[in-house]
Every structure is written in C-alpha cells, then in structure tokens.
N, C-alpha and C. Protein backbone atom coordinates (compact mmCIF):
# COMPACT_ATOMS: atom_id res chain seq x y z
N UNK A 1 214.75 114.59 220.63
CA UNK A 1 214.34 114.50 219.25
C UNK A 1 213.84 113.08 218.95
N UNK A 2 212.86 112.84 218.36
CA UNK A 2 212.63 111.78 217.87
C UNK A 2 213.09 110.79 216.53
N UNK A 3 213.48 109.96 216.67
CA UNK A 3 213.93 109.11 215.89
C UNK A 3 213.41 108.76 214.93
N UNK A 4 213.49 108.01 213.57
CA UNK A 4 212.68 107.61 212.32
C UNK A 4 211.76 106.60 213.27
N UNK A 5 212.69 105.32 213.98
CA UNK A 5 211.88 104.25 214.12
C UNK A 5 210.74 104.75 215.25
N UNK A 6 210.96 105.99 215.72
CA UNK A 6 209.65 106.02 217.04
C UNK A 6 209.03 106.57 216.29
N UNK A 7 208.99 107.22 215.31
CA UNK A 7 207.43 107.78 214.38
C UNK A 7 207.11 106.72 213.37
N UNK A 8 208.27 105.98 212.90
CA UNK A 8 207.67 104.76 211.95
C UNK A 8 206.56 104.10 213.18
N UNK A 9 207.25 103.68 214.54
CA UNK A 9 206.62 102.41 215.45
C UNK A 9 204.84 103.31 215.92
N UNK A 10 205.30 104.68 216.02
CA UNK A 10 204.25 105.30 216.59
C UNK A 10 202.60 105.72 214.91
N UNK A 11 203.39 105.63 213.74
CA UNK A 11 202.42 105.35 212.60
C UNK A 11 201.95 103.65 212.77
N UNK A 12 202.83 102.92 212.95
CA UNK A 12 202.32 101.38 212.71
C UNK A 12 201.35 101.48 213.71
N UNK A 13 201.63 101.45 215.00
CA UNK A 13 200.40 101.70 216.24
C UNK A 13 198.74 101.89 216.06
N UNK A 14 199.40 103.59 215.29
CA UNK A 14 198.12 104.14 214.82
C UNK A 14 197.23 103.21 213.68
N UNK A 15 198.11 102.69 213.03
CA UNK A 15 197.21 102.05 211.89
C UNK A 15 196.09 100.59 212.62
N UNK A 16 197.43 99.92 213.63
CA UNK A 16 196.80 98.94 214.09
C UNK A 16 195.43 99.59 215.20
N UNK A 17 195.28 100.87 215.68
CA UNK A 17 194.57 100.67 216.30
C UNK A 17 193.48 101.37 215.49
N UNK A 18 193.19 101.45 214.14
CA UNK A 18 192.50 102.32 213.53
C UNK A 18 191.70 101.15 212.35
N UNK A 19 192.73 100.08 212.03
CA UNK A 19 192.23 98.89 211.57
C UNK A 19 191.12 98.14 212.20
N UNK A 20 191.68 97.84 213.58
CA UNK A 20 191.02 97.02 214.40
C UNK A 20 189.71 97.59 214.44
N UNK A 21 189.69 98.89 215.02
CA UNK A 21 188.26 99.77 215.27
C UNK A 21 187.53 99.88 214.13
N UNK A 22 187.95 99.81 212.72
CA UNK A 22 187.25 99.89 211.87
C UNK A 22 187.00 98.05 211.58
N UNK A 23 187.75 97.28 211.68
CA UNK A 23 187.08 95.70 211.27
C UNK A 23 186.26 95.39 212.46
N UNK A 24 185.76 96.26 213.64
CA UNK A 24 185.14 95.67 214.59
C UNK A 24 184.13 96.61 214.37
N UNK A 25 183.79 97.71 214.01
CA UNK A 25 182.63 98.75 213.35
C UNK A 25 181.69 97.59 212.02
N UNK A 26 182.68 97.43 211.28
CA UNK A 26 182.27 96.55 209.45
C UNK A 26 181.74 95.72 210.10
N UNK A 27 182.08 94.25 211.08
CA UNK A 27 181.35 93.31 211.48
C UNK A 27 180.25 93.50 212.36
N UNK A 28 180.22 94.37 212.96
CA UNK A 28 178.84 94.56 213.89
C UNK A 28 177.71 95.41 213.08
N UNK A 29 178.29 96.00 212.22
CA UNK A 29 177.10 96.57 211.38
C UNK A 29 176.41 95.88 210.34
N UNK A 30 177.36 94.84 209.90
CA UNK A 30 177.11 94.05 208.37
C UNK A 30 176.31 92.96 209.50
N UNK A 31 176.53 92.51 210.88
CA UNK A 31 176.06 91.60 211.49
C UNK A 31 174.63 92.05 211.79
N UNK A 32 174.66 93.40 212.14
CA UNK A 32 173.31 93.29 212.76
C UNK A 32 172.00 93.52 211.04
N UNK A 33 172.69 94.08 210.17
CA UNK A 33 172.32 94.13 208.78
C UNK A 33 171.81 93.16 208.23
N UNK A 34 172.96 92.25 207.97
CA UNK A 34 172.65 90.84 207.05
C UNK A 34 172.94 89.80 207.80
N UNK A 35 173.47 89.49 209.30
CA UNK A 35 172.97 88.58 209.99
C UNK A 35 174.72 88.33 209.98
N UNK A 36 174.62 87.12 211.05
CA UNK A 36 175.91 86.44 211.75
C UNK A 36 176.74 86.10 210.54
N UNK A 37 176.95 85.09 209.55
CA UNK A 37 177.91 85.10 208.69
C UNK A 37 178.30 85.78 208.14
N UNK A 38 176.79 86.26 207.59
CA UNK A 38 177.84 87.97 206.78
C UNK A 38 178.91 88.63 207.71
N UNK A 39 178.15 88.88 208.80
CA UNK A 39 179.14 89.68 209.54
C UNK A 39 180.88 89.28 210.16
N UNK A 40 180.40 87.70 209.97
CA UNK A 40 181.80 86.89 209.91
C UNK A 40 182.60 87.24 208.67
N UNK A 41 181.86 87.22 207.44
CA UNK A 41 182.66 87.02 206.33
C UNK A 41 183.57 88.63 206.08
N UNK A 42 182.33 89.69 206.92
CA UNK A 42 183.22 91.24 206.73
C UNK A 42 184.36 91.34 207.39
N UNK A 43 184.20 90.51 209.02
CA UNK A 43 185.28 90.21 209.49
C UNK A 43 186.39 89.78 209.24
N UNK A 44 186.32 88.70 207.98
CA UNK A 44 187.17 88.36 207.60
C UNK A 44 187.74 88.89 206.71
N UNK A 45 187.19 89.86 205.41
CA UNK A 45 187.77 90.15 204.49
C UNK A 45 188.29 91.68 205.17
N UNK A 46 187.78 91.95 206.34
CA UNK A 46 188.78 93.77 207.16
C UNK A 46 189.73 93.12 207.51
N UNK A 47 189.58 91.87 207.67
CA UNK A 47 191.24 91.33 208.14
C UNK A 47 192.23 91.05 207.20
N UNK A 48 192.04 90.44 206.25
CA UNK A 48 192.66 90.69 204.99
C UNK A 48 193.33 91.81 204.39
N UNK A 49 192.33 93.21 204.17
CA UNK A 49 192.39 94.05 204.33
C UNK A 49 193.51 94.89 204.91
N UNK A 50 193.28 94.63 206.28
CA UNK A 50 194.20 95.36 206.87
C UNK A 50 195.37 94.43 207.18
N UNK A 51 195.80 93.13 206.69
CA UNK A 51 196.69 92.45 206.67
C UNK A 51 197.74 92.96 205.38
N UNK A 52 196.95 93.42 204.08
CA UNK A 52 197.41 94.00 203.24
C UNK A 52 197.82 95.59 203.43
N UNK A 53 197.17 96.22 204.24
CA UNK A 53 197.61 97.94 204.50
C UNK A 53 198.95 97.38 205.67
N UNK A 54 199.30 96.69 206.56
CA UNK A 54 200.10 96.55 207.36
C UNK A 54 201.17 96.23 206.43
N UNK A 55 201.40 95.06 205.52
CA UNK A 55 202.21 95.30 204.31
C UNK A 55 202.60 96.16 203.96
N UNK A 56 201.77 96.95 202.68
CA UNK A 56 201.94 98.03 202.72
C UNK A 56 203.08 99.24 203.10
N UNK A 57 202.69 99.14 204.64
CA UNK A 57 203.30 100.03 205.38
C UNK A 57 204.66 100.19 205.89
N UNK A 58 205.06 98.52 206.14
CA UNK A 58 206.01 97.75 206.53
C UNK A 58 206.79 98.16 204.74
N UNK A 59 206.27 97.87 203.90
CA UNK A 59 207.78 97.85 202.72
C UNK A 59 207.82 99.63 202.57
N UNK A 60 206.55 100.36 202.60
CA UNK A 60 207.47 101.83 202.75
C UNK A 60 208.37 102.18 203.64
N UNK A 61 208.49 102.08 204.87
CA UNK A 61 209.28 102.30 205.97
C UNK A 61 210.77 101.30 205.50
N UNK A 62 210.86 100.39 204.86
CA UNK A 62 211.74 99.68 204.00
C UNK A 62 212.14 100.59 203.52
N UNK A 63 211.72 100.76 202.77
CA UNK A 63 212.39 101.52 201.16
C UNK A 63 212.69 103.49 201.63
N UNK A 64 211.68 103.85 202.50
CA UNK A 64 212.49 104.72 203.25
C UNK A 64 213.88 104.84 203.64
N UNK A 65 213.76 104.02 204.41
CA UNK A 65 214.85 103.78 205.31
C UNK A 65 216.17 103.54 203.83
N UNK A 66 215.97 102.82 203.31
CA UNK A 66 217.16 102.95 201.95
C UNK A 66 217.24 103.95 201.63
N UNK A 67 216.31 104.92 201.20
CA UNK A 67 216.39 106.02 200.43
C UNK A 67 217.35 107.29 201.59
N UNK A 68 216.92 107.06 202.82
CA UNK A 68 217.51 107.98 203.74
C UNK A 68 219.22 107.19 204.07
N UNK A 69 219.25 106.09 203.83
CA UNK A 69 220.60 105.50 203.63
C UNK A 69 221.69 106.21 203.03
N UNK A 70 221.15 106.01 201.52
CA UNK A 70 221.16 106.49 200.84
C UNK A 70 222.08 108.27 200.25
N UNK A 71 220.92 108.89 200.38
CA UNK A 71 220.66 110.32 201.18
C UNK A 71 222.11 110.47 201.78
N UNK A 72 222.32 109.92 202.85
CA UNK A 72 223.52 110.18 203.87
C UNK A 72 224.82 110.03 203.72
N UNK A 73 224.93 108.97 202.55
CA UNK A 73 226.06 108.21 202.27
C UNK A 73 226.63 109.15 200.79
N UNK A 74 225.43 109.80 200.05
CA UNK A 74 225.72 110.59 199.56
C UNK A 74 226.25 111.85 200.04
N UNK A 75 226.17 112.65 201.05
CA UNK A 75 225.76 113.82 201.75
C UNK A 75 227.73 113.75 202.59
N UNK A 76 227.95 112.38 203.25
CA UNK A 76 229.01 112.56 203.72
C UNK A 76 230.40 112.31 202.54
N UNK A 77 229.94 111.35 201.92
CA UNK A 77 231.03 111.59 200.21
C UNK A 77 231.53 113.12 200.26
N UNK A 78 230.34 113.71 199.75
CA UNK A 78 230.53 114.96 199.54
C UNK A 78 230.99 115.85 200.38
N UNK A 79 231.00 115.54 201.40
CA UNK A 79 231.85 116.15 202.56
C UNK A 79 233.41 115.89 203.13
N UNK A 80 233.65 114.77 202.45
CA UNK A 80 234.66 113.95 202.58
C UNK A 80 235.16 114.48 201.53
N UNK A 81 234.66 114.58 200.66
CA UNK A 81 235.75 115.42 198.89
C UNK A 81 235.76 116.38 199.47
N UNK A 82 234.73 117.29 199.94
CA UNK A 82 234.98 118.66 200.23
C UNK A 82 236.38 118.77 201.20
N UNK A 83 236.60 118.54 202.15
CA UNK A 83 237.45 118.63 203.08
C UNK A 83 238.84 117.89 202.77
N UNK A 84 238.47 117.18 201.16
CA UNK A 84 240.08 116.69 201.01
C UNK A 84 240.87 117.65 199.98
N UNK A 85 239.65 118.34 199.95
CA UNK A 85 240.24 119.44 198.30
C UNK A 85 241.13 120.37 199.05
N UNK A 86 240.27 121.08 200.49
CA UNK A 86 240.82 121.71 201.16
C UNK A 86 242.47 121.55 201.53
C-alpha cells in the first residue's frame, strides 16, 4: 500500500518535472519570438512562478497532514470511549 508521503513525494516530482518542461518551452519560444532577453526575462518570471506553485504545494501537504492528524486522533477517542463504556 502506499503511503501519504510516497504520493505527496510522487505529486511534488510530477510538478517539478512539469514546471521545468513548461519554463524551458516559455523561454525558447518567447526567445526565438522576441529575442534573447525576453526570453531570459520569461525564464525568469516561470521560475518565480513555479517557485510559488512549489509553495503552494508544500503548505497543502502541511495542512493535510494536520487535518488527517487530526481525523485519527478523533477516530481513536472515539474508540477508546467506545470500548470503555463496554
């Protein structure tokens, strides 16, 4: 079975390799378009970009991970009353 963190690690992956391919698509097209700086400057702002979606991604898998905390700590309470009523 797979774990939270191997589908969290195996989404982060995907993003990084889906970022990259797309800030290396934006600069070669804006480059061959509007010439070498532009195509620097697209470079730079897909990096930004995807510096901000990696964020992003990183505080949901956060706040997941609490919420499934959470979730559990509730779930065994209730199992713990249950079995003391008994």
């Amino acid at each position: 079975a797979l774990s939270y963190a191997e589908i969290g690690e195996g989404a982060a992956e995907g993003y990084e390799l889906m970022a990259g391919s797309a800030r290396e698509q934006a600069t070669s097209y804006v480059s061959k378009k509007y010439g070498k700086e532009a195509g620097e400057l697209a470079r730079h702002t897909a990096g930004a970009a995807a510096n901000f979606g990696r964020a992003a991604l990183t505080a949901r898998r956060v706040v997941d991970v609490k919420r499934m905390v959470k979730k559990a700590a509730r779930r065994r309470v209730k199992e713990v009353a249950k079995n003391a009523v008994r």
